[in-house]
N, C-alpha and C. Protein backbone atom coordinates (compact mmCIF):
# COMPACT_ATOMS: atom_id res chain seq x y z
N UNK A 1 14.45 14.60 13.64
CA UNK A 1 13.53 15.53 14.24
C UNK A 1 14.28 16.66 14.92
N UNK A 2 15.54 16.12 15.40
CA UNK A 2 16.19 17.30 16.44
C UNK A 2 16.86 18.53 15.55
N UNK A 3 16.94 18.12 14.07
CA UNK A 3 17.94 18.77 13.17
C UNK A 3 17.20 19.76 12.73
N UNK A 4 15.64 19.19 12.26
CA UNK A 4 14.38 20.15 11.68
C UNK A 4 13.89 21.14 12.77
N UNK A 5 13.93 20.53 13.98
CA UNK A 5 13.54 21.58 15.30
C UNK A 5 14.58 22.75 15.38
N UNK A 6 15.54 22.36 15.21
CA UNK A 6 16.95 23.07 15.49
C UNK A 6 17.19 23.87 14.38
N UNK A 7 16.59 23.86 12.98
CA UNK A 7 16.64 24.64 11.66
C UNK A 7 15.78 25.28 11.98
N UNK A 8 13.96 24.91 11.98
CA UNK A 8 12.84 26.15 11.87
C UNK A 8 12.28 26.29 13.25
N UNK A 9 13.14 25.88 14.44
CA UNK A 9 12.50 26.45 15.95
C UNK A 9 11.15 25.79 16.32
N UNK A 10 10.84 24.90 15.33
CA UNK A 10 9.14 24.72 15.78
C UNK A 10 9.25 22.61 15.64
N UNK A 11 8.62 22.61 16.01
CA UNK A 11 7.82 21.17 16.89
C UNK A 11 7.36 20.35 15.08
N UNK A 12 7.79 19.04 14.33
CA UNK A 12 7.40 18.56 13.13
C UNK A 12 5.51 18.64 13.73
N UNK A 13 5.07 19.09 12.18
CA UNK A 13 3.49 19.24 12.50
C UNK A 13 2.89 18.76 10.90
N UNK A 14 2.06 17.75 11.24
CA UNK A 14 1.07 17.68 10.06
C UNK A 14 -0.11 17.34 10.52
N UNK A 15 -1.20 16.93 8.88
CA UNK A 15 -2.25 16.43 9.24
C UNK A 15 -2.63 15.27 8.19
N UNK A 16 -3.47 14.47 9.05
CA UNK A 16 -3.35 12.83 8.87
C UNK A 16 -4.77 13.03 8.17
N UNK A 17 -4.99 12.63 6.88
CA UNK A 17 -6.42 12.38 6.69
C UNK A 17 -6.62 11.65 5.86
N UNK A 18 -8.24 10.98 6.67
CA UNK A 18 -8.57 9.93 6.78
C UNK A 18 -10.78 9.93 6.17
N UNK A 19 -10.94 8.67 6.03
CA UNK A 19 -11.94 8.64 5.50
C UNK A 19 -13.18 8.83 6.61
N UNK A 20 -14.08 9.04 6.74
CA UNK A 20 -15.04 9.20 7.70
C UNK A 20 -15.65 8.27 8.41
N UNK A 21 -15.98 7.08 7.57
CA UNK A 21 -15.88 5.27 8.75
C UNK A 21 -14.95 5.85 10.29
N UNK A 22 -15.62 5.13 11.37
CA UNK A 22 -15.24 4.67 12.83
C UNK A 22 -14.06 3.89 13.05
N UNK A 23 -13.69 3.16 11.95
CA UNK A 23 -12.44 2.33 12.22
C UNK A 23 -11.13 3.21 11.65
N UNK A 24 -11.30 3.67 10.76
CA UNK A 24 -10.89 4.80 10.25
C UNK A 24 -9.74 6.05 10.72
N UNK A 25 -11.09 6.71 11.19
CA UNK A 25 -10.94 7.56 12.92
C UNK A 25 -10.53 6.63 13.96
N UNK A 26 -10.90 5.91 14.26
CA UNK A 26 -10.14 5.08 15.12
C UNK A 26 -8.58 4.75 15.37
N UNK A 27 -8.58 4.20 13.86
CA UNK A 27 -6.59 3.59 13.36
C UNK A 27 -6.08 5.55 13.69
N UNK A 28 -6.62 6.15 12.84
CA UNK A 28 -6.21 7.74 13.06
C UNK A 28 -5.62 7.86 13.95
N UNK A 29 -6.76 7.75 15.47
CA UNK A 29 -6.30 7.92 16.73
C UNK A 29 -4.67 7.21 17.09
N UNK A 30 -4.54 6.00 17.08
CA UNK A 30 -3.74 5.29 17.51
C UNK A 30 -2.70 5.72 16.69
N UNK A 31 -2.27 6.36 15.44
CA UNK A 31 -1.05 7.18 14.49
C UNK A 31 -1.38 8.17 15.49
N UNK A 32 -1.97 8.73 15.76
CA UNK A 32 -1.78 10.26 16.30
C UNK A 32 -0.88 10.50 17.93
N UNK A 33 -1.29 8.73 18.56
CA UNK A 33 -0.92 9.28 19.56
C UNK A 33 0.86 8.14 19.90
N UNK A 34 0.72 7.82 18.58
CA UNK A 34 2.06 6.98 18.34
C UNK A 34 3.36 7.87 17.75
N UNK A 35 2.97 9.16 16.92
CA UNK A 35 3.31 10.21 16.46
C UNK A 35 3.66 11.20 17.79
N UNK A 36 2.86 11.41 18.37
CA UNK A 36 3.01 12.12 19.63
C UNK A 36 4.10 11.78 20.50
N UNK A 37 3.83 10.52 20.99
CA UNK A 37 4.78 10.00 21.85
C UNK A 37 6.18 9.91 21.97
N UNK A 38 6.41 10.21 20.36
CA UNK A 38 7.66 10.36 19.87
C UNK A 38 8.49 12.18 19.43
N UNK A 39 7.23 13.15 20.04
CA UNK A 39 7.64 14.13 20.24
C UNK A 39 6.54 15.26 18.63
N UNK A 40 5.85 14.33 17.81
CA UNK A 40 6.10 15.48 16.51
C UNK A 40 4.08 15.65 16.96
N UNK A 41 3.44 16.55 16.15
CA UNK A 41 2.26 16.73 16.48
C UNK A 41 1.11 16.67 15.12
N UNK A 42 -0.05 15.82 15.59
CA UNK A 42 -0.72 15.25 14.13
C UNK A 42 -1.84 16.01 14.47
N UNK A 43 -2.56 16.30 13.55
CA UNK A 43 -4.31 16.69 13.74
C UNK A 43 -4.73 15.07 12.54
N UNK A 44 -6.24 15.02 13.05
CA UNK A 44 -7.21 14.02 12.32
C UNK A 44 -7.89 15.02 11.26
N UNK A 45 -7.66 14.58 10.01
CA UNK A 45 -8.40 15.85 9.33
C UNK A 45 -9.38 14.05 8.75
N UNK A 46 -10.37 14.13 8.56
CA UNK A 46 -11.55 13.19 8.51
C UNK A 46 -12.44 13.94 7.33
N UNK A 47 -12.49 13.35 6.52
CA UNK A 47 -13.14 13.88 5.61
C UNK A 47 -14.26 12.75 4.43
N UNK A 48 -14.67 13.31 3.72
CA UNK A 48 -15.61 11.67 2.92
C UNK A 48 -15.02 11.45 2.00
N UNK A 49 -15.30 10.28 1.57
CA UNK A 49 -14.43 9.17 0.97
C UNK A 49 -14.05 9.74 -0.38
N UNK A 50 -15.03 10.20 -1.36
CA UNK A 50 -15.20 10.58 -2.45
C UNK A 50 -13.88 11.98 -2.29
N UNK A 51 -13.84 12.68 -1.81
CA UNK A 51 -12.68 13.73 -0.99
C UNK A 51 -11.90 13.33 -1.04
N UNK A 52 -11.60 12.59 -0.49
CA UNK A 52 -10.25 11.76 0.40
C UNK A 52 -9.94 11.16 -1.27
N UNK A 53 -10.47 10.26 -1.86
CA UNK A 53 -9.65 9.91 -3.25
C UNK A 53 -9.13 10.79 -4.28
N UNK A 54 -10.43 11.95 -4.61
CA UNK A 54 -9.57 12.92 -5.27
C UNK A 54 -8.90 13.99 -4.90
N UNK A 55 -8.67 14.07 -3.43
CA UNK A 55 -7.21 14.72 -2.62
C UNK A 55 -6.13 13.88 -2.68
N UNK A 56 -6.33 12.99 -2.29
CA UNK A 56 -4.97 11.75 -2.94
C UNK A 56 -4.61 12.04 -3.83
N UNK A 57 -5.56 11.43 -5.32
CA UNK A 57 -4.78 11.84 -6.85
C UNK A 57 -3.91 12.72 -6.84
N UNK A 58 -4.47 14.34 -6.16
CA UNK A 58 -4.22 15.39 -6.47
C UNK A 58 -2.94 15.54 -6.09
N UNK A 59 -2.80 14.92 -4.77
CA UNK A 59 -1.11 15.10 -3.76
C UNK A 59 -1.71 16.43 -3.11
N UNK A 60 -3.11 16.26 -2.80
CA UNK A 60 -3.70 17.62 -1.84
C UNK A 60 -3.70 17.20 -0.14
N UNK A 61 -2.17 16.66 0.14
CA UNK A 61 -2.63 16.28 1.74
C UNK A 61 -0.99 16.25 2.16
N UNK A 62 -1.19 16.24 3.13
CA UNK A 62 0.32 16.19 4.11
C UNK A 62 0.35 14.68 4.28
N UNK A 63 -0.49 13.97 4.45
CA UNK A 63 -0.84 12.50 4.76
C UNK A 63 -1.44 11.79 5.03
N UNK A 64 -2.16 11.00 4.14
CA UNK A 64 -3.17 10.27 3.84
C UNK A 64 -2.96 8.73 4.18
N UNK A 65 -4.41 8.56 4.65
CA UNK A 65 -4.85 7.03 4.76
C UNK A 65 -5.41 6.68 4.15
N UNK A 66 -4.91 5.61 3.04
CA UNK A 66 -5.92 5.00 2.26
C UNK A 66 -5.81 3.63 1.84
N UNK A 67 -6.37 3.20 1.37
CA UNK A 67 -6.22 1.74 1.22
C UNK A 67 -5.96 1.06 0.08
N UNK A 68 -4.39 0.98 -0.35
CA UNK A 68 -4.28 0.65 -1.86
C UNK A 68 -2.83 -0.54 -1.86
N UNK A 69 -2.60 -0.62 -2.74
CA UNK A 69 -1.08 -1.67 -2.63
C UNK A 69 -2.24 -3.17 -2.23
N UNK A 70 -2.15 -4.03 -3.11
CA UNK A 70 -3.12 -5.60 -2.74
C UNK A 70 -2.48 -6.71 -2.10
N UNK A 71 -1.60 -5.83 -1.88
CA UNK A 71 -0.86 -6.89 -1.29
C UNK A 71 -0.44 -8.21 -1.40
N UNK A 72 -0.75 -8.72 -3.16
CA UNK A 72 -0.28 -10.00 -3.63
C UNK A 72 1.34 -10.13 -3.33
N UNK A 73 1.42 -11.36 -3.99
CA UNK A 73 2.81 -12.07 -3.52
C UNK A 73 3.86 -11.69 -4.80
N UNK A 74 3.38 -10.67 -5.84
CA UNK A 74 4.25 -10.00 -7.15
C UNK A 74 4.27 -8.59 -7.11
N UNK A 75 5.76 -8.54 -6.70
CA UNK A 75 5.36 -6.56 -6.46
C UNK A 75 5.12 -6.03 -7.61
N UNK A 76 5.61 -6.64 -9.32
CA UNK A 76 5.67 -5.50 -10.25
C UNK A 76 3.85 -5.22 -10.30
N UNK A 77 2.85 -5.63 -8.77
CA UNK A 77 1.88 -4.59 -8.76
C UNK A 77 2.00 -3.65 -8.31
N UNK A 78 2.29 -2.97 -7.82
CA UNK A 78 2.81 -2.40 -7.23
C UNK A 78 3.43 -0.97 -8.26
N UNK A 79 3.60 -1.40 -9.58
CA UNK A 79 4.62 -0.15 -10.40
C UNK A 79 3.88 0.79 -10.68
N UNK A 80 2.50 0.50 -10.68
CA UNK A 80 1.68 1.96 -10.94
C UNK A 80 1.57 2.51 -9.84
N UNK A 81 2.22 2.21 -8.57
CA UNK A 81 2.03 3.07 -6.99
C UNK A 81 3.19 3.96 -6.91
N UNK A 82 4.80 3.41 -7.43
CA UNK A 82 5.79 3.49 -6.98
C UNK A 82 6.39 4.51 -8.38
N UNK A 83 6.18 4.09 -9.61
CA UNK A 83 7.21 4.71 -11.08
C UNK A 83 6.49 6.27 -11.07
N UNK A 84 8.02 7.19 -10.71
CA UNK A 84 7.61 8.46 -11.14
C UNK A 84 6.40 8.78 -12.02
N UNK A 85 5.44 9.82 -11.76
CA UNK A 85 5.06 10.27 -12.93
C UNK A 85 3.60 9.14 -12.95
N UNK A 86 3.29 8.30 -12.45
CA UNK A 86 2.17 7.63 -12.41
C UNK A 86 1.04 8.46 -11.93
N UNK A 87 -0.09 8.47 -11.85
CA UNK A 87 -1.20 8.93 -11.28
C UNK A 87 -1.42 8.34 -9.91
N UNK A 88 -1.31 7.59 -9.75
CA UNK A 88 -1.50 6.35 -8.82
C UNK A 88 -0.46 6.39 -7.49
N UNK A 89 0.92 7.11 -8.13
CA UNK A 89 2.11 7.41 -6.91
C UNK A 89 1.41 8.78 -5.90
N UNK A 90 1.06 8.45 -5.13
CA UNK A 90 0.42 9.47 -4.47
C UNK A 90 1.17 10.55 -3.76
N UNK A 91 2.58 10.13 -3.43
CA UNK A 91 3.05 11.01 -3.04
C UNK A 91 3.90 12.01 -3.44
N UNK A 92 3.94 11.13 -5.00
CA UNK A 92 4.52 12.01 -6.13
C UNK A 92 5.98 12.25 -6.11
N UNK A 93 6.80 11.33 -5.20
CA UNK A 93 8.14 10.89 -5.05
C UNK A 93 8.76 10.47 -6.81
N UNK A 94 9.82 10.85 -6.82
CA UNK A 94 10.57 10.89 -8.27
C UNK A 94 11.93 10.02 -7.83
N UNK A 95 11.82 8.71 -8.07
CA UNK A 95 13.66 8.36 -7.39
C UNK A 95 14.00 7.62 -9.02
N UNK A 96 14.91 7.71 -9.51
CA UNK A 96 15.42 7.04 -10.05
C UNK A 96 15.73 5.82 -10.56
N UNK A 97 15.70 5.39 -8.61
CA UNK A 97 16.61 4.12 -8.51
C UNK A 97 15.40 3.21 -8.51
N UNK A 98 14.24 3.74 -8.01
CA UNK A 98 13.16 2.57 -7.86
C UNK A 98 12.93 2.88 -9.18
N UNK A 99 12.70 3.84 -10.05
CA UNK A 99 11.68 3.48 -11.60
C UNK A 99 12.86 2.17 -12.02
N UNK A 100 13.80 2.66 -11.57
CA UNK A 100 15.02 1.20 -12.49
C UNK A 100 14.97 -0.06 -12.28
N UNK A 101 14.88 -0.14 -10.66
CA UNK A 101 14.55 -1.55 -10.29
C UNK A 101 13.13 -1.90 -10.48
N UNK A 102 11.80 -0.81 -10.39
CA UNK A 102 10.66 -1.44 -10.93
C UNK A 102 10.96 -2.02 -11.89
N UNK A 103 11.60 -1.41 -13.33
CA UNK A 103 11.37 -1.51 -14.52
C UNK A 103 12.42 -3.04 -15.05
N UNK A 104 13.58 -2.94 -13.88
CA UNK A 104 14.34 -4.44 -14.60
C UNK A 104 13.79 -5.42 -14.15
N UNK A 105 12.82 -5.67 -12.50
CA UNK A 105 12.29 -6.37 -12.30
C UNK A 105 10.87 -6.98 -12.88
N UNK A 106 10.19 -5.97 -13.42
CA UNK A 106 9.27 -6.22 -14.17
C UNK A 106 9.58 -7.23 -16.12
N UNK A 107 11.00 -6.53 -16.04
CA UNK A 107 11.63 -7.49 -17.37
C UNK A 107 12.34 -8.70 -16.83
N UNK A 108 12.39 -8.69 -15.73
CA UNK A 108 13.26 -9.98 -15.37
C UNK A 108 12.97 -11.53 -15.60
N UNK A 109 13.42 -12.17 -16.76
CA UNK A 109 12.57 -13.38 -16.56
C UNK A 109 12.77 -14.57 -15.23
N UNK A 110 13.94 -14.52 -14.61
CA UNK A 110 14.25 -15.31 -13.84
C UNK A 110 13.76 -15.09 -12.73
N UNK A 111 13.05 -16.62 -12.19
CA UNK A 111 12.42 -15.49 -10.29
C UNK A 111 13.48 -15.35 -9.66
N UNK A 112 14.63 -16.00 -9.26
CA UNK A 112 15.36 -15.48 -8.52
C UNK A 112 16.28 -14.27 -8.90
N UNK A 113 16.73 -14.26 -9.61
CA UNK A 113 16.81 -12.49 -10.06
C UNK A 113 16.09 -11.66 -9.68
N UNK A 114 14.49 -11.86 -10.04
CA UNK A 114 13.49 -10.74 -9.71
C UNK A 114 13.53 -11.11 -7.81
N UNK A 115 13.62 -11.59 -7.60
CA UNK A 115 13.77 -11.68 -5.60
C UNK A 115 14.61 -10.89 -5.56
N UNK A 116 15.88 -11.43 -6.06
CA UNK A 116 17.30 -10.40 -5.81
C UNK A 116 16.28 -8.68 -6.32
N UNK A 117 16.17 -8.17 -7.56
CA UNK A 117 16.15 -6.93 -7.66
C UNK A 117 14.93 -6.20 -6.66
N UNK A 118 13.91 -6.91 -6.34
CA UNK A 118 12.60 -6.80 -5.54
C UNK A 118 12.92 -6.16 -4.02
N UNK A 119 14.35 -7.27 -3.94
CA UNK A 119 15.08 -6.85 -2.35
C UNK A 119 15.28 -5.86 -2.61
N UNK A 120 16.12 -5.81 -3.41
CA UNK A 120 16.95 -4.03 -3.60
C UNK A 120 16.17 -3.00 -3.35
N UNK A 121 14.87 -3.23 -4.38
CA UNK A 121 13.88 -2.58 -4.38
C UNK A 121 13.25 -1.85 -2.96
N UNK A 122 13.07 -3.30 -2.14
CA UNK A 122 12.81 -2.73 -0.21
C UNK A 122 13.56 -2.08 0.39
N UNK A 123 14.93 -2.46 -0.05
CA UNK A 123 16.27 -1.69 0.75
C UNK A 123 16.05 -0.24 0.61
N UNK A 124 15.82 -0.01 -1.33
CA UNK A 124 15.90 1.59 -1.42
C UNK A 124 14.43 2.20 -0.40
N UNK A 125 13.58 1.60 -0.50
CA UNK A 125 12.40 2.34 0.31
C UNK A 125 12.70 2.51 1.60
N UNK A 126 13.23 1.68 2.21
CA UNK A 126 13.64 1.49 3.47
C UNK A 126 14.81 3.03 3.92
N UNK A 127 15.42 2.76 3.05
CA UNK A 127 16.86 4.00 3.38
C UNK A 127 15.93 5.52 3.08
N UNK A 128 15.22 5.25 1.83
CA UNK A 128 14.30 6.52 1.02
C UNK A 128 13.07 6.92 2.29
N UNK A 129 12.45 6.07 2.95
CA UNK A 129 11.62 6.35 3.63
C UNK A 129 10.36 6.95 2.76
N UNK A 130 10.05 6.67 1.33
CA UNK A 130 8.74 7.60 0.30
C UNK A 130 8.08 6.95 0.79
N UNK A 131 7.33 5.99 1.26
CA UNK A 131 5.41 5.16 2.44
C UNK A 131 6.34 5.12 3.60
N UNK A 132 4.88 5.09 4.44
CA UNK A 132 4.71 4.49 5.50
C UNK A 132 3.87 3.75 5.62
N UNK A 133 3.77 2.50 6.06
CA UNK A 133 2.66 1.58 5.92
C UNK A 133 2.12 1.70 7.65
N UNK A 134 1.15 2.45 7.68
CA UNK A 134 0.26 2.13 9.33
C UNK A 134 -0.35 1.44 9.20
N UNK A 135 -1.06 0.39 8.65
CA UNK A 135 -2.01 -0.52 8.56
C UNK A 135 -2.62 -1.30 7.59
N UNK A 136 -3.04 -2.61 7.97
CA UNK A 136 -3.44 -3.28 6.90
C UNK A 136 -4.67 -3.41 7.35
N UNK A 137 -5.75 -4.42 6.24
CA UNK A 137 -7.06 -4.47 6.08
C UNK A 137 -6.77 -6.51 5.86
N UNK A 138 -7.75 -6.78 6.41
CA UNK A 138 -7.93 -8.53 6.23
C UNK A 138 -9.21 -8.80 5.05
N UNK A 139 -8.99 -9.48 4.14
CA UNK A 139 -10.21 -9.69 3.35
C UNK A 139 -10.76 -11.13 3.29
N UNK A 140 -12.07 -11.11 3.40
CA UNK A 140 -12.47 -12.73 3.10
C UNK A 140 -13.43 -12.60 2.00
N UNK A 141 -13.53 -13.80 1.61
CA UNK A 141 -14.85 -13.83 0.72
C UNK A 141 -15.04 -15.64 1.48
N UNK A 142 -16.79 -15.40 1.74
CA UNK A 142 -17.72 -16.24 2.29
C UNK A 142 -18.27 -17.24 1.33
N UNK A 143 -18.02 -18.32 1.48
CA UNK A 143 -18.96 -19.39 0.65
C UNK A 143 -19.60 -20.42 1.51
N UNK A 144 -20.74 -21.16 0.60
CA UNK A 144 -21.16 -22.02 1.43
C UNK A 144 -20.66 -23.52 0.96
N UNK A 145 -20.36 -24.29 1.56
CA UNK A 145 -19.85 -25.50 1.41
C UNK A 145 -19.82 -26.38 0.25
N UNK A 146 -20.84 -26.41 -0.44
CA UNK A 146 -20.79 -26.79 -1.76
C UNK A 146 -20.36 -26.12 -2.93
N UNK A 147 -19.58 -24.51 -2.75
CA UNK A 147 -18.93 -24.22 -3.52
C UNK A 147 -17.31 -24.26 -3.31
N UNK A 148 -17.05 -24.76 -4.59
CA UNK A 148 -15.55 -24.99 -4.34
C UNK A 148 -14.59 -24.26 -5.64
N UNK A 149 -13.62 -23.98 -5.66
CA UNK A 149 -12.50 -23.24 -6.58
C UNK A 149 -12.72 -22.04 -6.21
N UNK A 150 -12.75 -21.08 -5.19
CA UNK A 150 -13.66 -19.93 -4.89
C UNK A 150 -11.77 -19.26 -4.99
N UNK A 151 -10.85 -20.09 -4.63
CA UNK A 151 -9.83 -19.28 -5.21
C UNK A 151 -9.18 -19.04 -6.49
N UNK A 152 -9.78 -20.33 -7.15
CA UNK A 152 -9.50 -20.08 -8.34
C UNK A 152 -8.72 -21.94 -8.70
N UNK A 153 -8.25 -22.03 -9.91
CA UNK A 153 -7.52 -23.08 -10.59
C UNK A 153 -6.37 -23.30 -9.97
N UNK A 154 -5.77 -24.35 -9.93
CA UNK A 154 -4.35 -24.43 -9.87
C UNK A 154 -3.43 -23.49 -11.13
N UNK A 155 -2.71 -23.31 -10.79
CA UNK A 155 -1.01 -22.81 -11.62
C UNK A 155 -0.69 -23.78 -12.48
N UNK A 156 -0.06 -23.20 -13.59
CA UNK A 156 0.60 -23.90 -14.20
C UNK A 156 1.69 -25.22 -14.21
N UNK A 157 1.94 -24.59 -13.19
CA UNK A 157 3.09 -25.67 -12.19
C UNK A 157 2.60 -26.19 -11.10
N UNK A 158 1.44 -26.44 -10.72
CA UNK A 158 0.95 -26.96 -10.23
C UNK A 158 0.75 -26.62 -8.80
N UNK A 159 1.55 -25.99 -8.54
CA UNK A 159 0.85 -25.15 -7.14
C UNK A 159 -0.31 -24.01 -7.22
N UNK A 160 -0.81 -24.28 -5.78
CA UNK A 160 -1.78 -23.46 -5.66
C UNK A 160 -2.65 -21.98 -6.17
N UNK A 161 -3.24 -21.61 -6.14
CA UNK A 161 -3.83 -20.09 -6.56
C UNK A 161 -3.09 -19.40 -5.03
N UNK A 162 -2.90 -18.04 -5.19
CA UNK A 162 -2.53 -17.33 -4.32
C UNK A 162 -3.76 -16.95 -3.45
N UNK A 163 -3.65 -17.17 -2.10
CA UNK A 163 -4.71 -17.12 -1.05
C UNK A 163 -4.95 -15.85 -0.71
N UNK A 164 -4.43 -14.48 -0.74
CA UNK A 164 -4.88 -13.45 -0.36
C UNK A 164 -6.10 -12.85 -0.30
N UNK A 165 -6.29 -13.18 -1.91
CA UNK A 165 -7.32 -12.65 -2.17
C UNK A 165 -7.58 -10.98 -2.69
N UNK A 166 -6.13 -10.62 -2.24
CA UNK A 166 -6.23 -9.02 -2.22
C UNK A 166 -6.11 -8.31 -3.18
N UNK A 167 -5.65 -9.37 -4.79
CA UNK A 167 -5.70 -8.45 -5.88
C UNK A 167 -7.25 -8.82 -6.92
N UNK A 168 -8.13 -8.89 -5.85
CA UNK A 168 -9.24 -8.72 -6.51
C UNK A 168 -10.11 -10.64 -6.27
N UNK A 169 -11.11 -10.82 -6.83
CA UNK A 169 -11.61 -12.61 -6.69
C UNK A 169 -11.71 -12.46 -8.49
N UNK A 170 -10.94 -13.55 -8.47
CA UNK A 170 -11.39 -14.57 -9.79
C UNK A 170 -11.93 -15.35 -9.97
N UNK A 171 -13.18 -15.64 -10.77
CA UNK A 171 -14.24 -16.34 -11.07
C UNK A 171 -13.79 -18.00 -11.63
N UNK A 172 -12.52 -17.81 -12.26
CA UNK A 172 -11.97 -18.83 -12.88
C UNK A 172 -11.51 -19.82 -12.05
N UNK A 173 -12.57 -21.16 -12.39
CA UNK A 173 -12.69 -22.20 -11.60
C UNK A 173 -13.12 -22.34 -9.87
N UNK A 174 -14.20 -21.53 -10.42
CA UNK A 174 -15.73 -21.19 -9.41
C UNK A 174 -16.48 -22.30 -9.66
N UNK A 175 -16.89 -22.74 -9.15
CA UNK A 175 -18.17 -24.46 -9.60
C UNK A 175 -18.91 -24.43 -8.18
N UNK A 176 -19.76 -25.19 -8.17
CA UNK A 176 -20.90 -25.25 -6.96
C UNK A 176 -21.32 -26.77 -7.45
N UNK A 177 -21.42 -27.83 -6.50
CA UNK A 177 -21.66 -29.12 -6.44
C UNK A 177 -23.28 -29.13 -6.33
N UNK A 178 -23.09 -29.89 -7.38
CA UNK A 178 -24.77 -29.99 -7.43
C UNK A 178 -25.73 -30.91 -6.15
């Protein structure tokens, strides 16, 4: 911050926008004044939802809140957010090094390999700084007691279905006790 102040004389300035929901504006608030505190200056630009997605696509924002990445336990979901040139990369970042490690991790048959390249993968974001993650979202889905598999089948290997829930509900091995 002191290097950019010290190049163009002026104070880091953007604007944060966000969908028109109360919680929304709310999380907004709490970036804005977490941003502040640390010296740089945000406006709430709040706008409707339908907006806010096709300003995303577009890369029509300084910085957006939105709610994407499912947060399952396999990043190669993740490659339509992150690989140059996607629709979906919103910020329209071009690195190299991540299309490479998306792309060997996504061929990787071994899991521990794919852990190893996945790390790498965090390291480069981490040093790259292309997201910022301000917030997450909790999801449930409600049943009533006599339905059961609501997460789904066991695995092949015999462990569990993944509990998140966040890359969508699968119907497969849904039943309701008669």
């Amino acid at each position: 911050m002191a290097a950019y102040e010290e190049a163009t004389g002026e104070k880091i300035s953007f604007s944060y926008t966000v969908g028109p929901e109360p919680g929304a504006v709310e999380w907004a608030t709490l970036v804005e004044e977490a941003v502040e505190a640390v010296g740089m200056e945000m406006t709430i630009n709040s706008i409707e939802q339908s907006q806010l997605i096709s300003d995303a696509i577009a890369g029509n924002f300084q910085a957006v809140g939105v709610v994407l990445h499912g947060g399952t336990l396999e990043p190669d979901t993740e490659h339509a957010f992150w690989r140059s040139g996607s629709l979906l990369n919103l910020g329209k970042f071009s690195d190299p090094e991540i299309d490479r490690l998306l792309d060997e991790g996504r061929a990787e048959p071994d899991p521990a390999r794919r852990i190893e390249i996945y790390q790498e993968l965090n390291r480069r974001f981490a040093e790259q700084v292309w997201n910022v993650w301000t917030f997450w979202g909790n999801r449930v889905v409600a049943s009533a007691p006599e339905v059961h598999g609501i997460l789904g089948p066991d695995l092949p290997d015999g462990s569990g279905p993944f509990t998140g829930l966040a890359a969508g509900h699968s119907l497969a091995g849904l039943w309701i006790e008669p």
